[in-house]
C-alpha atoms as a PDB file:
ATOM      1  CA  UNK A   1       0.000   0.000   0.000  1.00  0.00           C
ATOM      2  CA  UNK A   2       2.662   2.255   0.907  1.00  0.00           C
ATOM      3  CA  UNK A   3       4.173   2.316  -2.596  1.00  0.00           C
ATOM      4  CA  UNK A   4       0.885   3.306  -4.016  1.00  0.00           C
ATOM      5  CA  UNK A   5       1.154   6.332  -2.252  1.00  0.00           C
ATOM      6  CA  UNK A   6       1.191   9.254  -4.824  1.00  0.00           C
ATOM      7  CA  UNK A   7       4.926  10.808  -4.813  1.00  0.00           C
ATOM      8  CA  UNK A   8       3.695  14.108  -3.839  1.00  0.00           C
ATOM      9  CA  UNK A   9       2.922  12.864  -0.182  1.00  0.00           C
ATOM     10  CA  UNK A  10       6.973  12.702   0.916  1.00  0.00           C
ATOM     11  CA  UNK A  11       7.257  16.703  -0.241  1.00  0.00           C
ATOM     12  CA  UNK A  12       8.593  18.881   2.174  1.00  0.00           C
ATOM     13  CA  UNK A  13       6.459  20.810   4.766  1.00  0.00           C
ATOM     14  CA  UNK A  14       5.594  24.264   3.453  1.00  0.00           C
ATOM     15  CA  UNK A  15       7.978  26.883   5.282  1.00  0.00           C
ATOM     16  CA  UNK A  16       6.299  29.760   7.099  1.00  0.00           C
ATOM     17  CA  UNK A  17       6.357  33.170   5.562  1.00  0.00           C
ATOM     18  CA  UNK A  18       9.547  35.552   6.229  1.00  0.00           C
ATOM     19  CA  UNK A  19       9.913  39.040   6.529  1.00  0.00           C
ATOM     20  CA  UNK A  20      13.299  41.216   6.825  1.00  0.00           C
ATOM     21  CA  UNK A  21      13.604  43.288   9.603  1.00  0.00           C
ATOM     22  CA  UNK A  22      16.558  45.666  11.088  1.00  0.00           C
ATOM     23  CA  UNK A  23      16.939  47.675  13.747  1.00  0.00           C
ATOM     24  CA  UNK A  24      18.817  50.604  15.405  1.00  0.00           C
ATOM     25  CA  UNK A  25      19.986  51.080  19.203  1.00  0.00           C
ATOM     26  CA  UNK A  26      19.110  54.660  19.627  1.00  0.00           C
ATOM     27  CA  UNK A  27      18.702  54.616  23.655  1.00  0.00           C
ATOM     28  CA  UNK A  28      20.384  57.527  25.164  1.00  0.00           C
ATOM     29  CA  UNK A  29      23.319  56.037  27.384  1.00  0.00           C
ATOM     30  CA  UNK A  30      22.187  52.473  27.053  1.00  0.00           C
ATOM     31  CA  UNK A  31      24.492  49.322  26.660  1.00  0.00           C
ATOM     32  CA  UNK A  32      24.781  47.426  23.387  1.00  0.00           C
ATOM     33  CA  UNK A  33      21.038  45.638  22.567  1.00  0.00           C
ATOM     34  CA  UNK A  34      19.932  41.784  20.979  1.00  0.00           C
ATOM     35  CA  UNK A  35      16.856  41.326  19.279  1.00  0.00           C
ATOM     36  CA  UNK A  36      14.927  37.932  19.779  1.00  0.00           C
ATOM     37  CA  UNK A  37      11.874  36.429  18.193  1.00  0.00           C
ATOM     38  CA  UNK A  38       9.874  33.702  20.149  1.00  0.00           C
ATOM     39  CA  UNK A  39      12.720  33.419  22.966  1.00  0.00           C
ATOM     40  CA  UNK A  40      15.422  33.155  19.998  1.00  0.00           C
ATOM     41  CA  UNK A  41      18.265  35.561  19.384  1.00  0.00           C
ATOM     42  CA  UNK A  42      18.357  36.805  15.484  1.00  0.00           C
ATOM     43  CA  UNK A  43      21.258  39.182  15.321  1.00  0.00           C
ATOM     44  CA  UNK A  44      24.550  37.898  15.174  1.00  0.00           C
ATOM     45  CA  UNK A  45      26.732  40.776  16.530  1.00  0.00           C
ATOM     46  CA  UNK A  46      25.408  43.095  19.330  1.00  0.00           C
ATOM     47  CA  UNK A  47      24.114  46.615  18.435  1.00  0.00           C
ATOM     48  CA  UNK A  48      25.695  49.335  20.257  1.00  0.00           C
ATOM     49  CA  UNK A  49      24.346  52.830  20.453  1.00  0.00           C
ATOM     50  CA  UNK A  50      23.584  54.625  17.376  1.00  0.00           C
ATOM     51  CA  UNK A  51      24.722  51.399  15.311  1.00  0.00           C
ATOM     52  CA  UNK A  52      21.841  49.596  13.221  1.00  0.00           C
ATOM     53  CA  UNK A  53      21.870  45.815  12.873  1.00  0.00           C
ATOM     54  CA  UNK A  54      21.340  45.482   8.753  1.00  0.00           C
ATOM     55  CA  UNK A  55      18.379  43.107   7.500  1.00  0.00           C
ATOM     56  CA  UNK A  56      17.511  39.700   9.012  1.00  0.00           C
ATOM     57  CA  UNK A  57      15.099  37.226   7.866  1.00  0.00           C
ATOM     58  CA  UNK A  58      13.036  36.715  10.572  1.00  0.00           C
ATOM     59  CA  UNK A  59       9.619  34.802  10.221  1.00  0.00           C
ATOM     60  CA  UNK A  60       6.551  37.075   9.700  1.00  0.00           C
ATOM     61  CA  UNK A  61       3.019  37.537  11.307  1.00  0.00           C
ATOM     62  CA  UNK A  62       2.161  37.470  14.795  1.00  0.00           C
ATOM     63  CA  UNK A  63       5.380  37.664  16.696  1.00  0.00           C
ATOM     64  CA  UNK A  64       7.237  38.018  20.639  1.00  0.00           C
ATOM     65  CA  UNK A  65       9.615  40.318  20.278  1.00  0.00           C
ATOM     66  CA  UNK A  66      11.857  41.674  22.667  1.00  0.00           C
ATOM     67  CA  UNK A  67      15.646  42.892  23.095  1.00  0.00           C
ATOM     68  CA  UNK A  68      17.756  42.104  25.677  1.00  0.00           C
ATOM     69  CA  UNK A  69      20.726  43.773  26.973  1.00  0.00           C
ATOM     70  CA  UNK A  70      24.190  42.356  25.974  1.00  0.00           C
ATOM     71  CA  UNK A  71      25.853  42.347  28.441  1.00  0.00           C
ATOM     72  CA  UNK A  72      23.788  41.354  31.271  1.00  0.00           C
ATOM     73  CA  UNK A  73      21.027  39.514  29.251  1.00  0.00           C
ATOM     74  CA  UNK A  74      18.607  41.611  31.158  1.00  0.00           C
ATOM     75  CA  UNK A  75      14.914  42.343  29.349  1.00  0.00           C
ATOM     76  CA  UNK A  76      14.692  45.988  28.160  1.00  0.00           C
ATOM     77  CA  UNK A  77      10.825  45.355  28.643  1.00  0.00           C
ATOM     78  CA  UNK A  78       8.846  42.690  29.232  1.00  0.00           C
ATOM     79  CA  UNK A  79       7.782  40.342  25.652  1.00  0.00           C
ATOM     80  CA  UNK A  80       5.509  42.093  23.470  1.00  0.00           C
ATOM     81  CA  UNK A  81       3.418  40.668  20.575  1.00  0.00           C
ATOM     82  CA  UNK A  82       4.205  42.540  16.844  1.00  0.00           C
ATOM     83  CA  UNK A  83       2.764  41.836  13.688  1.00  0.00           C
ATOM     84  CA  UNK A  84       5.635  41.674  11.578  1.00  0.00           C
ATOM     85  CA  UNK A  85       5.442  42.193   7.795  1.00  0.00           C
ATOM     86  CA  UNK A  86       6.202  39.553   4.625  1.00  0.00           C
ATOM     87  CA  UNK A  87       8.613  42.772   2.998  1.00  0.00           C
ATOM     88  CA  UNK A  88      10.938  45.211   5.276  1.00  0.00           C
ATOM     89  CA  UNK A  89      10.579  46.564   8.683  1.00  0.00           C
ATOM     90  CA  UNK A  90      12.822  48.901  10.313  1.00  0.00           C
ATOM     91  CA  UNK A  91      12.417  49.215  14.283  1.00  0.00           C
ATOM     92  CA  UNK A  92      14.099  52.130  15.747  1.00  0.00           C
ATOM     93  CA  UNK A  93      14.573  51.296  19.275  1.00  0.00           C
ATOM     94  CA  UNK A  94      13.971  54.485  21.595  1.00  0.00           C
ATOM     95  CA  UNK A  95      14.213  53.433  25.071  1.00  0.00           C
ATOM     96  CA  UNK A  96      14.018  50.577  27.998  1.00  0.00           C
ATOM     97  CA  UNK A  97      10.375  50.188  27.257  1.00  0.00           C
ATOM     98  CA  UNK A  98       7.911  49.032  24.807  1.00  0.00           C
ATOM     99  CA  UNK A  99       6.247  51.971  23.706  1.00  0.00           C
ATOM    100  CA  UNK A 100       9.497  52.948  22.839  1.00  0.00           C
ATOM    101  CA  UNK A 101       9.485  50.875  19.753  1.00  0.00           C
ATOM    102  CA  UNK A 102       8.974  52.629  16.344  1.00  0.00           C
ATOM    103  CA  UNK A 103       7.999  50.433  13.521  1.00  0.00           C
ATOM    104  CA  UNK A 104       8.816  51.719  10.337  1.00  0.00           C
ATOM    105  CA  UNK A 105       8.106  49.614   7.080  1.00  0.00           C
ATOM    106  CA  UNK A 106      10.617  50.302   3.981  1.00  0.00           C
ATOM    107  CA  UNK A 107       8.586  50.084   1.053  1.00  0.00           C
ATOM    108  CA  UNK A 108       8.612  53.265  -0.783  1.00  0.00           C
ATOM    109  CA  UNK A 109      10.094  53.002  -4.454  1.00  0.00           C
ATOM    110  CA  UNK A 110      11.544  55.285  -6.695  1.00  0.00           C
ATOM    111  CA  UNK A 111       9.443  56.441 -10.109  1.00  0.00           C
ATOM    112  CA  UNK A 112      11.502  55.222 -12.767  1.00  0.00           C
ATOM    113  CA  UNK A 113      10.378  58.525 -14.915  1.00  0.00           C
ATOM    114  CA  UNK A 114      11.733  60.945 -11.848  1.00  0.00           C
ATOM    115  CA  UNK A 115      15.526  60.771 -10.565  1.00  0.00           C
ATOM    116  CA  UNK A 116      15.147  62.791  -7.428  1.00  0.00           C
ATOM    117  CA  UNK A 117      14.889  61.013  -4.008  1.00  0.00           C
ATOM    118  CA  UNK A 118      12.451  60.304  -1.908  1.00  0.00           C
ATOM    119  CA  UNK A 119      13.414  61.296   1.819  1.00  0.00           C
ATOM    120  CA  UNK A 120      10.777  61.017   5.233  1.00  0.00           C
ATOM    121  CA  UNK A 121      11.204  61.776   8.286  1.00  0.00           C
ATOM    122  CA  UNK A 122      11.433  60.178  11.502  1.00  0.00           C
ATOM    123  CA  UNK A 123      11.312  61.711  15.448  1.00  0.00           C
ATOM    124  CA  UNK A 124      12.985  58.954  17.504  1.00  0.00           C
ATOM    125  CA  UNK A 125      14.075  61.250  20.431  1.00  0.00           C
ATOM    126  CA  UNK A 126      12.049  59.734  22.966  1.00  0.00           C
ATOM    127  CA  UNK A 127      11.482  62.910  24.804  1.00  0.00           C
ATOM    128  CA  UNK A 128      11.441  65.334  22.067  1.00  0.00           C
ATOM    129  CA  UNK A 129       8.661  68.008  21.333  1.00  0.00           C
ATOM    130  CA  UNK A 130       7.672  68.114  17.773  1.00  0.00           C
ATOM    131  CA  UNK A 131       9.939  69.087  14.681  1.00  0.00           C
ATOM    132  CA  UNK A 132      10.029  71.420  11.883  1.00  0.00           C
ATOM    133  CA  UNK A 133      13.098  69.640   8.909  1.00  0.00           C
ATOM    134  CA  UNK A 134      14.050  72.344   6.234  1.00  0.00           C
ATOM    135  CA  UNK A 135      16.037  70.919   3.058  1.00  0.00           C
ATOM    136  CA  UNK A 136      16.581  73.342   0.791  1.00  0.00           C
ATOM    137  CA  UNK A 137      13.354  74.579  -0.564  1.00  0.00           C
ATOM    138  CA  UNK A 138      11.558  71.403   0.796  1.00  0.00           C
ATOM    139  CA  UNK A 139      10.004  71.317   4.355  1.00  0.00           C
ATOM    140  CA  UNK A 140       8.279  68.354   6.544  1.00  0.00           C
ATOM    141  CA  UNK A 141       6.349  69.786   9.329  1.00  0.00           C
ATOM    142  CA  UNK A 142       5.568  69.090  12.728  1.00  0.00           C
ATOM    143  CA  UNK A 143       6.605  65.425  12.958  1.00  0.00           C
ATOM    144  CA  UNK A 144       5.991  64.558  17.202  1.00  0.00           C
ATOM    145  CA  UNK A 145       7.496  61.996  18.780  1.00  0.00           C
ATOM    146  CA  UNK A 146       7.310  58.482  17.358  1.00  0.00           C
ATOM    147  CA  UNK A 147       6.366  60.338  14.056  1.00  0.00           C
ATOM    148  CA  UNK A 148       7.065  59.276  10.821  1.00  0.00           C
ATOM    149  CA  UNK A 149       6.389  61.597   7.751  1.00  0.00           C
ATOM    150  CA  UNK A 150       4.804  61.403   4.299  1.00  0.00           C
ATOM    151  CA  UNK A 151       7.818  60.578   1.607  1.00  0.00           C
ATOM    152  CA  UNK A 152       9.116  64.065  -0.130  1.00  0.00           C
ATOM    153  CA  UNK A 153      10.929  64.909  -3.073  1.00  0.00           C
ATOM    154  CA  UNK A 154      13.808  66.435  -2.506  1.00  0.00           C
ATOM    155  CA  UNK A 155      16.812  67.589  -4.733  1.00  0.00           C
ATOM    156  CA  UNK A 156      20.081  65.469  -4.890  1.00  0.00           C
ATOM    157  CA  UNK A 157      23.877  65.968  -3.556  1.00  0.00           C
ATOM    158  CA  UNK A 158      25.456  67.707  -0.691  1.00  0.00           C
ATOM    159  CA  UNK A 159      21.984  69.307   1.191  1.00  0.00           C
ATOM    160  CA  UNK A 160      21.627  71.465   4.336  1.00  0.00           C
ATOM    161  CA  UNK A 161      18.993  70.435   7.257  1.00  0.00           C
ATOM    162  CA  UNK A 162      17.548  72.265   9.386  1.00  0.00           C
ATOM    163  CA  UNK A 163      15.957  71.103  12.716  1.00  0.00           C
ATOM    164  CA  UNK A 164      13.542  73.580  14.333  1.00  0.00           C
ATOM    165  CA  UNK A 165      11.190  73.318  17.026  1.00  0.00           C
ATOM    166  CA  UNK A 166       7.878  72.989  15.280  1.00  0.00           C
ATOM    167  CA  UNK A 167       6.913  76.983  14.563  1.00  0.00           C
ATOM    168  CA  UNK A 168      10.317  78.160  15.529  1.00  0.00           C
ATOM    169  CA  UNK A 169      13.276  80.055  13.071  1.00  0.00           C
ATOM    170  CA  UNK A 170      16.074  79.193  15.194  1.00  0.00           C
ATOM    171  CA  UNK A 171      17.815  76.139  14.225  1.00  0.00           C
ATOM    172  CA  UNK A 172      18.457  73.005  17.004  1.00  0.00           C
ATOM    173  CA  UNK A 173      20.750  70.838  14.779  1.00  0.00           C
ATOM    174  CA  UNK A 174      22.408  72.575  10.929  1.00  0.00           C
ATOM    175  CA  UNK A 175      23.770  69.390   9.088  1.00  0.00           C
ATOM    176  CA  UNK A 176      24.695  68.305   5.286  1.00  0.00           C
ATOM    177  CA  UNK A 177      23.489  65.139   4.126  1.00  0.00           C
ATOM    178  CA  UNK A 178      24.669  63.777   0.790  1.00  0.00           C
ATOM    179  CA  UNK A 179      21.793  62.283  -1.272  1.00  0.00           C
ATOM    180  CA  UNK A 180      21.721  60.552  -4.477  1.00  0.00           C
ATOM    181  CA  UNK A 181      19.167  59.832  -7.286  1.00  0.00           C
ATOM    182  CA  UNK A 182      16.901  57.406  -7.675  1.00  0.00           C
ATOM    183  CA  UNK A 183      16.927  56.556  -3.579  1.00  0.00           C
ATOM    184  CA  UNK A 184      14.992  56.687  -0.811  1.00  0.00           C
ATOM    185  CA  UNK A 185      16.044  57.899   2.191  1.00  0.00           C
ATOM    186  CA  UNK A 186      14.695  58.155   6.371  1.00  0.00           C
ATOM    187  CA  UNK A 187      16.252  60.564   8.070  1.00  0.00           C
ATOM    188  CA  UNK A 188      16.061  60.381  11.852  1.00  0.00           C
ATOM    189  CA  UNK A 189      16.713  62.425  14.694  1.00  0.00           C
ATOM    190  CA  UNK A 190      17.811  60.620  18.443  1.00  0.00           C
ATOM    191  CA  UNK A 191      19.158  61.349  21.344  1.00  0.00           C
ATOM    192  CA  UNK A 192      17.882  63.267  24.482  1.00  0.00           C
ATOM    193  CA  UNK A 193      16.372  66.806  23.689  1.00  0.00           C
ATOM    194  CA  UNK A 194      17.569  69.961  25.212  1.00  0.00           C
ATOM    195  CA  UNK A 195      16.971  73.463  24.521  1.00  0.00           C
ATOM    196  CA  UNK A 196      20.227  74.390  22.753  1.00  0.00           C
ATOM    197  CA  UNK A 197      20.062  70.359  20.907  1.00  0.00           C
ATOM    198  CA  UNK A 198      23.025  69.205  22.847  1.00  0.00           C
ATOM    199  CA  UNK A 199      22.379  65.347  23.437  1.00  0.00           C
ATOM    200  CA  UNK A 200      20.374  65.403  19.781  1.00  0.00           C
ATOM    201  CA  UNK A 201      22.073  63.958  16.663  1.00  0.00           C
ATOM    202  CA  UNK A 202      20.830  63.234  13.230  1.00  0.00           C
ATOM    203  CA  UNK A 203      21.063  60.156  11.099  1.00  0.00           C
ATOM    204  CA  UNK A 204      20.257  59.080   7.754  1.00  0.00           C
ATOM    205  CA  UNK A 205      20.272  55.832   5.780  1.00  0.00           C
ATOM    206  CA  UNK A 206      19.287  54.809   2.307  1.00  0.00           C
ATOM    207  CA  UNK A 207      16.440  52.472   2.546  1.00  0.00           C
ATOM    208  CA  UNK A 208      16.810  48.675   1.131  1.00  0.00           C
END
């Protein structure tokens, strides 16, 4: 009987969907972070401050997640369930709890017909007001906390940004970015607000 069986009964088990997902350790002061999945580890190398992990396949859907300290292998927070995505997921990690997690998915494309980048956004300064980014002639307006903006187009090479206080002139943080066509770029600012924007930095990365 057994060799009667059809030969499509000894295939292999479907495999569960994947995403890819990276992450940065942007908490102010904090030790180098691991990101696990179900009680598993999925980075290879720690993440220090201000360093970002890369892509890892990870599988997708309804997921515990949670990072860990490296050095002690303490719990920044407690296990929380995510619904992770089947494409790419940047988390920017904020601080030693879980509403300090900003999900960002990376899925914006470039228009073949138009060569300038796209650029968004982010406020991971945990305890930031809201912010006003100048690039040139392009502006992105009142982005709070834990915000992420609407894609712009904005012009390529070496660019000035402003960071203002939402309605203010005076800039926090003056910084040149070099961007190049056909991208798309987040740009991020972390680290512990002050009046003068001592403590704040800005990042940027090219998406996929």
């Amino acid at each position: 009987m057994a060799a009667c069986k059809p030969n499509s009964s000894d295939l292999p088990a479907a495999q569960p969907p994947t995403g890819l997902v990276a992450y940065f350790n942007l908490i102010p002061n904090g030790s180098a972070i691991n990101f696990y999945i179900n009680g598993s580890r999925q980075n290879a190398n720690k993440i220090a401050y201000n360093e970002y992990s890369g892509y890892i396949t990870v599988p997708s859907g309804e997921q515990s997640v949670l990072f860990k300290t490296d050095s002690l292998r303490n719990n920044l927070f407690d296990p929380v369930t995510a619904t992770l995505a089947t494409d790419y997921t940047t988390i920017f990690v904020t601080g030693n709890s879980a509403t300090n997690l900003i999900y960002a998915r990376d899925t914006a494309v470039i228009d073949a017909s138009n060569y300038k980048p796209k650029l968004r956004f982010i406020n991971a300064s945990a305890n930031s007001p809201g912010y006003d980014v100048v690039l040139k002639n392009v502006s992105i307006n009142n982005t709070a906390y834990k915000g992420i903006s609407k894609f712009a187009r904005v012009d390529t090479g070496t660019i000035a940004v402003n960071i203002k206080l939402t309605g203010s002139s005076t800039s926090l943080i003056t910084k040149t970015v070099n961007l190049g066509s056909n991208r798309v770029y987040t740009l991020f600012i972390y680290g512990t607000y002050s009046a003068t924007g001592a403590g704040l930095n800005l990042g940027v990365i090219a998406n996929k």
